[in-house]
Protein backbone atom coordinates (compact mmCIF):
# COMPACT_ATOMS: atom_id res chain seq x y z
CA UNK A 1 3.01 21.48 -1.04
CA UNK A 2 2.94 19.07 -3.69
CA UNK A 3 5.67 19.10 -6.46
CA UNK A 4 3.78 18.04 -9.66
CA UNK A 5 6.10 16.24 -12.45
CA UNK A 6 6.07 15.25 -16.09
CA UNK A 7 8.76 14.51 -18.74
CA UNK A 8 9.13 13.07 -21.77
CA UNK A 9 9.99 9.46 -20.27
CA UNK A 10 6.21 9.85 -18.93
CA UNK A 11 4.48 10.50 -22.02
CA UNK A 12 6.51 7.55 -23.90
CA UNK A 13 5.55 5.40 -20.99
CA UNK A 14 1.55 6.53 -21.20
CA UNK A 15 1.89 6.37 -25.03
CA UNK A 16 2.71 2.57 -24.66
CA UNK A 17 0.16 2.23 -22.39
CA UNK A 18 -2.66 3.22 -24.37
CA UNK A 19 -1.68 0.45 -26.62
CA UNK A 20 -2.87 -2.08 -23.80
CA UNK A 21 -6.59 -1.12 -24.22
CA UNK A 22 -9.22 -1.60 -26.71
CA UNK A 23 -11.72 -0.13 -25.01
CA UNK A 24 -12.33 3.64 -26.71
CA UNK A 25 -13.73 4.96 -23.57
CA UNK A 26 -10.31 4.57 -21.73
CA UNK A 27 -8.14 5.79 -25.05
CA UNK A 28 -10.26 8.92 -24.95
CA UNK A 29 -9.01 9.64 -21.37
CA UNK A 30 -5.38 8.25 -22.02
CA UNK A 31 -5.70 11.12 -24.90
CA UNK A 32 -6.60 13.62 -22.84
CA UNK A 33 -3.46 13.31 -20.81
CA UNK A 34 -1.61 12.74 -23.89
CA UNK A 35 -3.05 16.80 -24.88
CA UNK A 36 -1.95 17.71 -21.33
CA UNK A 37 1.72 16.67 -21.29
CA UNK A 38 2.12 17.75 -24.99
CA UNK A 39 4.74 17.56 -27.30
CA UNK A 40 7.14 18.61 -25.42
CA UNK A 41 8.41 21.54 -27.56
CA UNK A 42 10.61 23.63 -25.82
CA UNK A 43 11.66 20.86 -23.10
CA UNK A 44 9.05 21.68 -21.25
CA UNK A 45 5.73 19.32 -20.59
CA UNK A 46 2.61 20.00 -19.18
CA UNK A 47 2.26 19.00 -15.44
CA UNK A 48 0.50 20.22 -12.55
CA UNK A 49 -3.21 19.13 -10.78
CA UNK A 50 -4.93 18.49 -14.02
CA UNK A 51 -2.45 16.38 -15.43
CA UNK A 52 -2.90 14.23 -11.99
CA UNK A 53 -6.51 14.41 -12.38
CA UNK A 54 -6.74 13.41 -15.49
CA UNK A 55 -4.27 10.33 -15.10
CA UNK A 56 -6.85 9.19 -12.26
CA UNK A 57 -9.48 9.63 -14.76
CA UNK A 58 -7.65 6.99 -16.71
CA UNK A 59 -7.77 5.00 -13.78
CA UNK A 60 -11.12 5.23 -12.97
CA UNK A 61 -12.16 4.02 -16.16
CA UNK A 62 -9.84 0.86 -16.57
CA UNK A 63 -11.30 -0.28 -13.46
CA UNK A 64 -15.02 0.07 -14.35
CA UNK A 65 -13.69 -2.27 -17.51
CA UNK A 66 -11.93 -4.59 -15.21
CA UNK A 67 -8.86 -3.88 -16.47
CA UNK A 68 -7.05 -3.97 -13.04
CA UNK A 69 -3.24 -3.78 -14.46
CA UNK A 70 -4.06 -0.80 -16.54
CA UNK A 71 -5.37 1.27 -14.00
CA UNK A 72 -2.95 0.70 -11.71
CA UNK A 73 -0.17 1.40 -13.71
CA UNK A 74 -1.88 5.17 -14.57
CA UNK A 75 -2.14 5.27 -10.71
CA UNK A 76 1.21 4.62 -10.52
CA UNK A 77 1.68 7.57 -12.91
CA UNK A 78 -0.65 9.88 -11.22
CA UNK A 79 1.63 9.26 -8.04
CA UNK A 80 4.55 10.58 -10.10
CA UNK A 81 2.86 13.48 -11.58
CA UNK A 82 1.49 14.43 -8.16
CA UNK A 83 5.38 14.31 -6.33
CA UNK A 84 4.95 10.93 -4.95
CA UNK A 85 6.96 8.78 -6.88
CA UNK A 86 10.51 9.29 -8.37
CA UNK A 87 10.32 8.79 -12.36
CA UNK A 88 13.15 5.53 -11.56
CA UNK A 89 10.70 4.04 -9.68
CA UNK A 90 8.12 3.85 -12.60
CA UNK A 91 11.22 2.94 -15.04
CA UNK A 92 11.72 -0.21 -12.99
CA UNK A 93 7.73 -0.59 -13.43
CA UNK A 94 7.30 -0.01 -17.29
CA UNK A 95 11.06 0.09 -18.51
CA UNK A 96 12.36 -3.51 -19.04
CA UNK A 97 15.94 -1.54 -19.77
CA UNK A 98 15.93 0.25 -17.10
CA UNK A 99 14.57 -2.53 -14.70
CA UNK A 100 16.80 -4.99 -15.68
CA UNK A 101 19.90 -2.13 -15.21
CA UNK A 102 18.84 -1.63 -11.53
CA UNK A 103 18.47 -5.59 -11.33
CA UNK A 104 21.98 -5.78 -12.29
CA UNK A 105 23.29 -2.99 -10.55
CA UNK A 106 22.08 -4.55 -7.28
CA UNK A 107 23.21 -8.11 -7.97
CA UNK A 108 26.44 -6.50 -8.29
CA UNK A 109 25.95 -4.90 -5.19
CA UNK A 110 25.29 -8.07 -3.08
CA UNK A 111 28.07 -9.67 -4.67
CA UNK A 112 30.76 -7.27 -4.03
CA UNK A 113 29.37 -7.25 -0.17
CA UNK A 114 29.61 -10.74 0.01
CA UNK A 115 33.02 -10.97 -1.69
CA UNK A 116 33.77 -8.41 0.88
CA UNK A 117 32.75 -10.57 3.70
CA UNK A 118 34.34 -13.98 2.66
CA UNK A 119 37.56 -11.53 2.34
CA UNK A 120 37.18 -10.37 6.05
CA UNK A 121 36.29 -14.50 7.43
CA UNK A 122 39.75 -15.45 5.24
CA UNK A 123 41.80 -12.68 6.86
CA UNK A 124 39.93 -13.25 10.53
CA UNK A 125 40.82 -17.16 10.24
CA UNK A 126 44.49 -16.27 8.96
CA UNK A 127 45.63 -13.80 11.68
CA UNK A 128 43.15 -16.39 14.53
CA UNK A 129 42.97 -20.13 13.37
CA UNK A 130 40.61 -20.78 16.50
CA UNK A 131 38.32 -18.34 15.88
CA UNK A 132 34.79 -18.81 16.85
CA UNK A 133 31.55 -17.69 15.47
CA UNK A 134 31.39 -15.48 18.17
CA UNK A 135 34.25 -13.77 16.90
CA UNK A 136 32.76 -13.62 13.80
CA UNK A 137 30.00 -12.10 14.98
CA UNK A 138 31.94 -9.34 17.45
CA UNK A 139 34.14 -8.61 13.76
CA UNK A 140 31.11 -7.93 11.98
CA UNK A 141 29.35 -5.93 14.85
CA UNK A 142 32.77 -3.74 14.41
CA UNK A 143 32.29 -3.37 11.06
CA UNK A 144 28.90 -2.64 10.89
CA UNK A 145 28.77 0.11 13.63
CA UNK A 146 32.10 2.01 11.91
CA UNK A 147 30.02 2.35 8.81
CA UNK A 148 28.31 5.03 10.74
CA UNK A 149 31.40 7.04 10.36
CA UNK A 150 32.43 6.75 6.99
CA UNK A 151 32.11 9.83 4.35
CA UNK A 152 33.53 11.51 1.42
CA UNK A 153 35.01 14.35 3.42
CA UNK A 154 33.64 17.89 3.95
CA UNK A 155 34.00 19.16 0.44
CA UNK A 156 34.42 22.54 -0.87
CA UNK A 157 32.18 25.10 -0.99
CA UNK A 158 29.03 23.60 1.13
CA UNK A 159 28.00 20.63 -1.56
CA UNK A 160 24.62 19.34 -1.17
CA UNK A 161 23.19 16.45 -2.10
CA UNK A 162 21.52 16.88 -4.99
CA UNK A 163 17.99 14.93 -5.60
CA UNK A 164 19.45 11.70 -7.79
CA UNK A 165 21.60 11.49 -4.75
CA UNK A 166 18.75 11.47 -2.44
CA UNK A 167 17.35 8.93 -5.04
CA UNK A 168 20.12 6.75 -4.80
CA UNK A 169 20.18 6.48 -0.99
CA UNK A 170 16.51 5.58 -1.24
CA UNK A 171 17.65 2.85 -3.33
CA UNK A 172 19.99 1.71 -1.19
CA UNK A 173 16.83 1.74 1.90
CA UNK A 174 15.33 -0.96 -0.85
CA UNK A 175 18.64 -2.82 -1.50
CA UNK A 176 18.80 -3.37 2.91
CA UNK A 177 15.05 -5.00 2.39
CA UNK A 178 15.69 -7.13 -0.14
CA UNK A 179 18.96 -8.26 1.64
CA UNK A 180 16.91 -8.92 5.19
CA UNK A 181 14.82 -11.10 3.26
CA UNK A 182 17.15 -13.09 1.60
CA UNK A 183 17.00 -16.57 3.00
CA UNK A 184 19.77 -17.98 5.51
CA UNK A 185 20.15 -22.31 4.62
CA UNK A 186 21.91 -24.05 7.25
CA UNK A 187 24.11 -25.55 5.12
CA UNK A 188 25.39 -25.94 1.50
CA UNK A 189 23.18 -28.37 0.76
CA UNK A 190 20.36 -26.28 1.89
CA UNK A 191 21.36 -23.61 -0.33
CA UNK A 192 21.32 -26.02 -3.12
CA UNK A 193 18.05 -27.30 -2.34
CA UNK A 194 16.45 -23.79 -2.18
CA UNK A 195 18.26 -23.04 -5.45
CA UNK A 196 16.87 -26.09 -6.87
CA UNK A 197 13.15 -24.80 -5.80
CA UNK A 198 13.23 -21.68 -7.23
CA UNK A 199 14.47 -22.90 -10.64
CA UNK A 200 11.38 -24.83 -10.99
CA UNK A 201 8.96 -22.95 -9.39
CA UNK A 202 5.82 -21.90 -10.83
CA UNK A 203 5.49 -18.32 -11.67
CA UNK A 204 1.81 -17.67 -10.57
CA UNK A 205 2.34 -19.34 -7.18
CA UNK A 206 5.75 -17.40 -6.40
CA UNK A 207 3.04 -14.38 -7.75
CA UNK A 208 0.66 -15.37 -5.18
CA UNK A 209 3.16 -16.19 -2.54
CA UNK A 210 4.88 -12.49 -2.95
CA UNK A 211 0.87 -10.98 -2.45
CA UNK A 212 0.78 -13.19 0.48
CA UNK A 213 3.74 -11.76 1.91
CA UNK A 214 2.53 -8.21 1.39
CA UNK A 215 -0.84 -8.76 2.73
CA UNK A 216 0.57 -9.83 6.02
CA UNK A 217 3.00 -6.84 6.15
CA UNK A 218 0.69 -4.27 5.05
CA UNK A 219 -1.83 -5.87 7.56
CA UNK A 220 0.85 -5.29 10.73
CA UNK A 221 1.89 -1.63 9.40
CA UNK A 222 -2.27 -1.41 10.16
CA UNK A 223 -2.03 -3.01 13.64
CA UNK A 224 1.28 -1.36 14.68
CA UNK A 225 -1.20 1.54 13.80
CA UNK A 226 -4.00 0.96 15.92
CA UNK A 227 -1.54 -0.31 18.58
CA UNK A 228 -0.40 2.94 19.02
CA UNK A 229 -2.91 5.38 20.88
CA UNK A 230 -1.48 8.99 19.18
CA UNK A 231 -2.51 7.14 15.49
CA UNK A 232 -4.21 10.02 13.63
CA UNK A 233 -7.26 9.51 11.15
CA UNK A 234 -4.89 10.13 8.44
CA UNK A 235 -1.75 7.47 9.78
CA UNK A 236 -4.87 4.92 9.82
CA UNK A 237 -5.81 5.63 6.05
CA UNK A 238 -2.43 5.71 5.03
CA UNK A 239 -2.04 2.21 6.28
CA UNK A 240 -5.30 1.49 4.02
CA UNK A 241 -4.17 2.65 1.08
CA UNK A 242 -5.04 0.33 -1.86
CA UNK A 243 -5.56 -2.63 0.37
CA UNK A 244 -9.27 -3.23 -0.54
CA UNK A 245 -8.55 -6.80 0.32
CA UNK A 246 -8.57 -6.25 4.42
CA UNK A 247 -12.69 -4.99 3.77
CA UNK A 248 -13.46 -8.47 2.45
CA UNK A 249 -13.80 -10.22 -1.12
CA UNK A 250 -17.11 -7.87 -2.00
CA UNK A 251 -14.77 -5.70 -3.30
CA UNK A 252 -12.62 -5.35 -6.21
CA UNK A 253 -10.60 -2.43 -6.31
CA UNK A 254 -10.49 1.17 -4.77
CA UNK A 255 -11.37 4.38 -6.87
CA UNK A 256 -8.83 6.26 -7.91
CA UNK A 257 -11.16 9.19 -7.36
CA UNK A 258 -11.91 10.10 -3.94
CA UNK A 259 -14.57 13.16 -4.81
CA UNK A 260 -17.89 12.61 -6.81
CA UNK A 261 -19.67 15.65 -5.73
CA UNK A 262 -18.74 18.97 -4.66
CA UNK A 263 -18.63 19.05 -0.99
CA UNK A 264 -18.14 15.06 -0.72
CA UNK A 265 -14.62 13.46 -0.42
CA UNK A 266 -14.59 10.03 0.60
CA UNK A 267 -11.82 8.00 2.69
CA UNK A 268 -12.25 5.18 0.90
CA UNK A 269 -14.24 4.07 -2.18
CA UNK A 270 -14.63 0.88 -2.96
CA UNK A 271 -15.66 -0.89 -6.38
CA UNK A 272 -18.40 -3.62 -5.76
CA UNK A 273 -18.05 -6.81 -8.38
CA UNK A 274 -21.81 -5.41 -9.56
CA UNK A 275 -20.04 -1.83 -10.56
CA UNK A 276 -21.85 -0.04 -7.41
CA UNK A 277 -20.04 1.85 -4.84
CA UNK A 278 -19.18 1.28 -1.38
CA UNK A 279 -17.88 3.96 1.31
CA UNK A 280 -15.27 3.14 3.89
CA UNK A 281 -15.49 6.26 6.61
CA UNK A 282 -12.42 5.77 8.74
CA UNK A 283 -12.01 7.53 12.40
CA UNK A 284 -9.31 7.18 15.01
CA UNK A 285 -8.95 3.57 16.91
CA UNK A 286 -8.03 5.36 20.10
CA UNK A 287 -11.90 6.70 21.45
CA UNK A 288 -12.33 6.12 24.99
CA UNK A 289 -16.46 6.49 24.75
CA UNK A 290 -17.08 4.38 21.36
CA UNK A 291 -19.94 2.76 23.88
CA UNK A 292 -21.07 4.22 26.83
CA UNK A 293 -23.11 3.02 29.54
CA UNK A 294 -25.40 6.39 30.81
CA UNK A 295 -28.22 4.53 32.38
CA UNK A 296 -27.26 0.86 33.23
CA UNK A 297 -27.75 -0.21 28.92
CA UNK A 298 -25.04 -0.22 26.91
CA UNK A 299 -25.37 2.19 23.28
CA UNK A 300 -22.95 4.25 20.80
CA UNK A 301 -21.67 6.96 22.34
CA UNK A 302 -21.30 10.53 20.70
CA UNK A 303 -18.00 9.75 18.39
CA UNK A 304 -20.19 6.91 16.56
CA UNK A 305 -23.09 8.63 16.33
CA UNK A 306 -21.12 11.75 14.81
CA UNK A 307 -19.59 9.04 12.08
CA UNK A 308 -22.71 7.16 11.20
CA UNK A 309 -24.28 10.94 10.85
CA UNK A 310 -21.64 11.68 8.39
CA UNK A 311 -21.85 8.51 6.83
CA UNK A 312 -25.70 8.88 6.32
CA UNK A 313 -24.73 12.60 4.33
CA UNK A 314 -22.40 10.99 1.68
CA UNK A 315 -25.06 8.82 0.80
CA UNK A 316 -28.12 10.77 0.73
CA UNK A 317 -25.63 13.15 -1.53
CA UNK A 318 -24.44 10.33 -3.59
CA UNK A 319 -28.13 9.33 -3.82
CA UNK A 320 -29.26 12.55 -5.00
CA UNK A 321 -25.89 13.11 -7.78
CA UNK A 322 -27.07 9.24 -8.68
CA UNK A 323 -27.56 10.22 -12.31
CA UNK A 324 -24.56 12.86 -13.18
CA UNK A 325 -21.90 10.29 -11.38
CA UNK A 326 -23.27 7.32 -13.36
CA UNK A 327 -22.92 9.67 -16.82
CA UNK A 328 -19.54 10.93 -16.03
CA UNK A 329 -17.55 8.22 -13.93
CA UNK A 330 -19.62 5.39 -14.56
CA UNK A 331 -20.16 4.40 -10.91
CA UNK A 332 -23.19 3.79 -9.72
CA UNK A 333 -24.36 5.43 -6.40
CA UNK A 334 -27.94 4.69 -6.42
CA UNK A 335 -28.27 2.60 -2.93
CA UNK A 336 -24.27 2.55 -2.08
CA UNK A 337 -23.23 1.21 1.19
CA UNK A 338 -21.01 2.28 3.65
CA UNK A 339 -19.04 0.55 6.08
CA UNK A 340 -17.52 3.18 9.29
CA UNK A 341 -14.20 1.89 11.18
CA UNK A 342 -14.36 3.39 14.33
CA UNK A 343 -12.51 2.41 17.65
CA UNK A 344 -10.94 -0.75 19.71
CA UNK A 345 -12.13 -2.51 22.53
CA UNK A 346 -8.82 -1.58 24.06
CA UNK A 347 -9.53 2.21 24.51
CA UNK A 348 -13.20 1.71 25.43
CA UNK A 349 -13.19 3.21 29.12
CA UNK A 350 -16.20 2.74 31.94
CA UNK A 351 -14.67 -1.21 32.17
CA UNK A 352 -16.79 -2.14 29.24
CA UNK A 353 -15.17 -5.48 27.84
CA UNK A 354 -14.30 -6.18 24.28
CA UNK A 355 -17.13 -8.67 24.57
CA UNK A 356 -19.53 -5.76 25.59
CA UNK A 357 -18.21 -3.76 22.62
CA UNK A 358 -18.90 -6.43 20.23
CA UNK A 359 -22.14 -7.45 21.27
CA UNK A 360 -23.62 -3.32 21.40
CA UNK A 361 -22.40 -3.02 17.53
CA UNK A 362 -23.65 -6.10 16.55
CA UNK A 363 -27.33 -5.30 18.02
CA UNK A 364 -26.88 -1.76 16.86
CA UNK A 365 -26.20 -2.84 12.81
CA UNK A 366 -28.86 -5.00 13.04
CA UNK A 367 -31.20 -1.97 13.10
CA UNK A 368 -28.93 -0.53 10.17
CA UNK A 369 -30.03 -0.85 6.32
CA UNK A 370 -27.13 0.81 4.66
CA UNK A 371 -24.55 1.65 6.85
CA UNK A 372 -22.18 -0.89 9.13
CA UNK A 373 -20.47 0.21 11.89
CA UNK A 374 -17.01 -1.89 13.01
CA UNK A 375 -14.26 -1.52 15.11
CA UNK A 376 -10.44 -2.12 13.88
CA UNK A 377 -10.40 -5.28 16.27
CA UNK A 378 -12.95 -6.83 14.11
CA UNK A 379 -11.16 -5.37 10.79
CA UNK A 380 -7.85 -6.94 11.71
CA UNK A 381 -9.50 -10.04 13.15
CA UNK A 382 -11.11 -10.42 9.50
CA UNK A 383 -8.15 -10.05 7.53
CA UNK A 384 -6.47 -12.08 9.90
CA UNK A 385 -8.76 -15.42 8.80
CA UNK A 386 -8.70 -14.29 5.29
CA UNK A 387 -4.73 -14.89 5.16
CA UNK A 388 -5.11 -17.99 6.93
CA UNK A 389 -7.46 -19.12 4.55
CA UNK A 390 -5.36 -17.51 1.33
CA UNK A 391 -2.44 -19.67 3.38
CA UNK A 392 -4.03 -23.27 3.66
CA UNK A 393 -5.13 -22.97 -0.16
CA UNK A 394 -0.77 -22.65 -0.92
CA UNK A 395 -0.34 -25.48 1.95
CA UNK A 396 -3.13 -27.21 3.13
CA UNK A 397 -0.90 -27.65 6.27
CA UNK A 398 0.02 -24.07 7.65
CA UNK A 399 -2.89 -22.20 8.49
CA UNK A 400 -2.21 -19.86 11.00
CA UNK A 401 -4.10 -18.63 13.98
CA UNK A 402 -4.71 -15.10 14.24
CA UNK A 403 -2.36 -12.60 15.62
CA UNK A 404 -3.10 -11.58 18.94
């Protein structure tokens, strides 16, 4: 059950926001969510599924103007709203304050830890002169398992953690990131070199270096995904989440809003660069008769069939609503496309090779006017050569192969 949110931090933050736009259509929706929250009076705010819904709207609207930062940030603050996202997390967002206050606060952090550490090496080296790195290493291990066991005490009365607590521990999940990523020189000099770099580095390629680096880990959340044969429908899609970019460069954005008609909710939508729509239908990798040999000749079997079937509804549905969607979301469905992720070679039974897979789809699209079917295989194998590519244009040197 969803806990909806709203405060007065959030109406501040989509206050300032609507100074960002100049386009009326998007103010008119930004002031519709400024009438939900209210004033305030009382301490109390308006919240619940309308304030979400009309925070998507927001959304929806920056993106048919192109305004990509905009509508992201009122996603951001639909995910709060809706439960999904603690109000810090959209301070460190839209709060320079507050984001440079958690900066600080974890700088200090990683400092006293490392204080801490050069403290335990002195005090090793003292009481052992001949120490090795080994026994570094065994000190640390020590010190890093007894952590386990370290507490406050019981307390009195049966104290639970109350929810900024729960927030802080989250924090401290994000601190143990950052500090796995930090990098490891050889050597002083290294260190000084690498300090050197980032003190001159150019701000849109360390920009394009950090997408980089999320593209490739959001990509192997995906294929840890499909790896695993219990992956539901809805793991898959939460692995797909606002990562248009794995479908190809066709696209610019995913809707905000999922539902155009009444009985239609879509996976995923996509935003064509032409303003038209494009439907991702996602089903589970694991499907042991994606193609099926009944009579010596290879074809779909049942599972695809069933997808392409429902595939084939949303657009005759979106076909018919072409008129009402275009006048009230500004997305055009007249003609959308739909791509259906379905399957991997790997779970394909009856010995039919990934070869035999690949070869039955392609001859089967072929046939197809509106509606592509693909299997994750070839969705990871795409992305794959799209960060290889994205990766040669920051160093003309390091293209990868794709992962296995």
């Amino acid at each position: 059950m969803a806990k909806f949110r709203s405060s007065y931090s959030l109406r501040l933050m989509v206050e300032e926001a609507r100074k960002l736009t100049e386009h009326a259509s998007v103010r008119e929706r930004i002031d519709a969510v400024l009438r939900i929250v209210g004033g305030g009076f009382g301490g109390t705010y308006g919240k619940g599924r309308p304030l979400v819904d009309a925070l998507e709207d927001v959304a929806q609207e920056s993106l048919l103007h192109e305004d990509f930062a905009l509508a992201q940030r009122f996603q951001r603050f639909a995910g709060y709203a809706g439960g999904k996202l603690f109000l810090d997390t959209l301070e460190n967002y839209y709060d320079e304050g507050a984001r440079q206050r958690s900066e600080e606060y974890m700088r200090r952090m990683v400092s006293m830890g490392v204080e801490r550490a050069v403290a335990v090496l002195d005090t090793l080296c003292a009481e052992n002169p001949d120490a090795s790195a080994a026994d570094a290493h065994a000190l640390f291990r020590g010190i890093a398992r007894s952590t386990d066991h370290l507490g406050i005490g019981s307390g009195e009365g049966g104290i639970q953690l109350p929810t900024k607590y729960l927030k802080r521990l989250q924090e401290y999940g994000h601190m143990e990131l950052v500090l796995r990523n930090l990098p490891r020189p050889a050597s002083a000099e290294a260190a000084r070199m690498m300090s050197d770099v980032l003190a001159e580095a150019d701000a849109g390629m360390l920009a394009q270096l950090l997408e980089l680096r999320a593209r490739r880990a959001g990509l192997a959340s995906l294929r840890a995904a499909v790896d695993h044969p219990d992956s539901s429908e809805g793991a898959l899609h939460a692995c797909l989440k606002n990562q248009e970019w794995i479908f190809g460069g066709a696209y610019v954005a995913e809707l905000a809003r999922r539902q155009y008609t009444a009985d239609t909710i879509l996976d995923i939508p996509l935003l064509r660069g032409d303003g038209s729509l494009h439907v991702v239908e996602l089903k589970r990798a694991n499907i042991e008769k994606l193609i099926i040999r009944p009579s010596g000749h290879l074809m779909l079997g049942s599972p695809a069939h069933h997808a392409v079937s429902q595939a084939q509804n949303y657009l005759r549905t979106l076909d018919e609503s072409r008129q009402t969607i275009l006048t009230r979301y500004g997305i055009d469905t007249r003609r959308a496309s739909a791509t259906v992720v379905i399957g991997h070679p790997r779970y394909v039974s009856e010995g039919i090779t990934p070869h035999e897979v690949a070869e039955t789809l392609r001859t089967y699209n072929t046939h197809m006017a509106r509606i592509e079917v693909i299997t994750y295989e070839t969705l990871l194998e795409s992305a794959e050569r799209m960060l290889a590519l994205s990766s040669a244009e920051q160093d003309p040197g390091s293209i990868e192969e794709p992962t296995e």
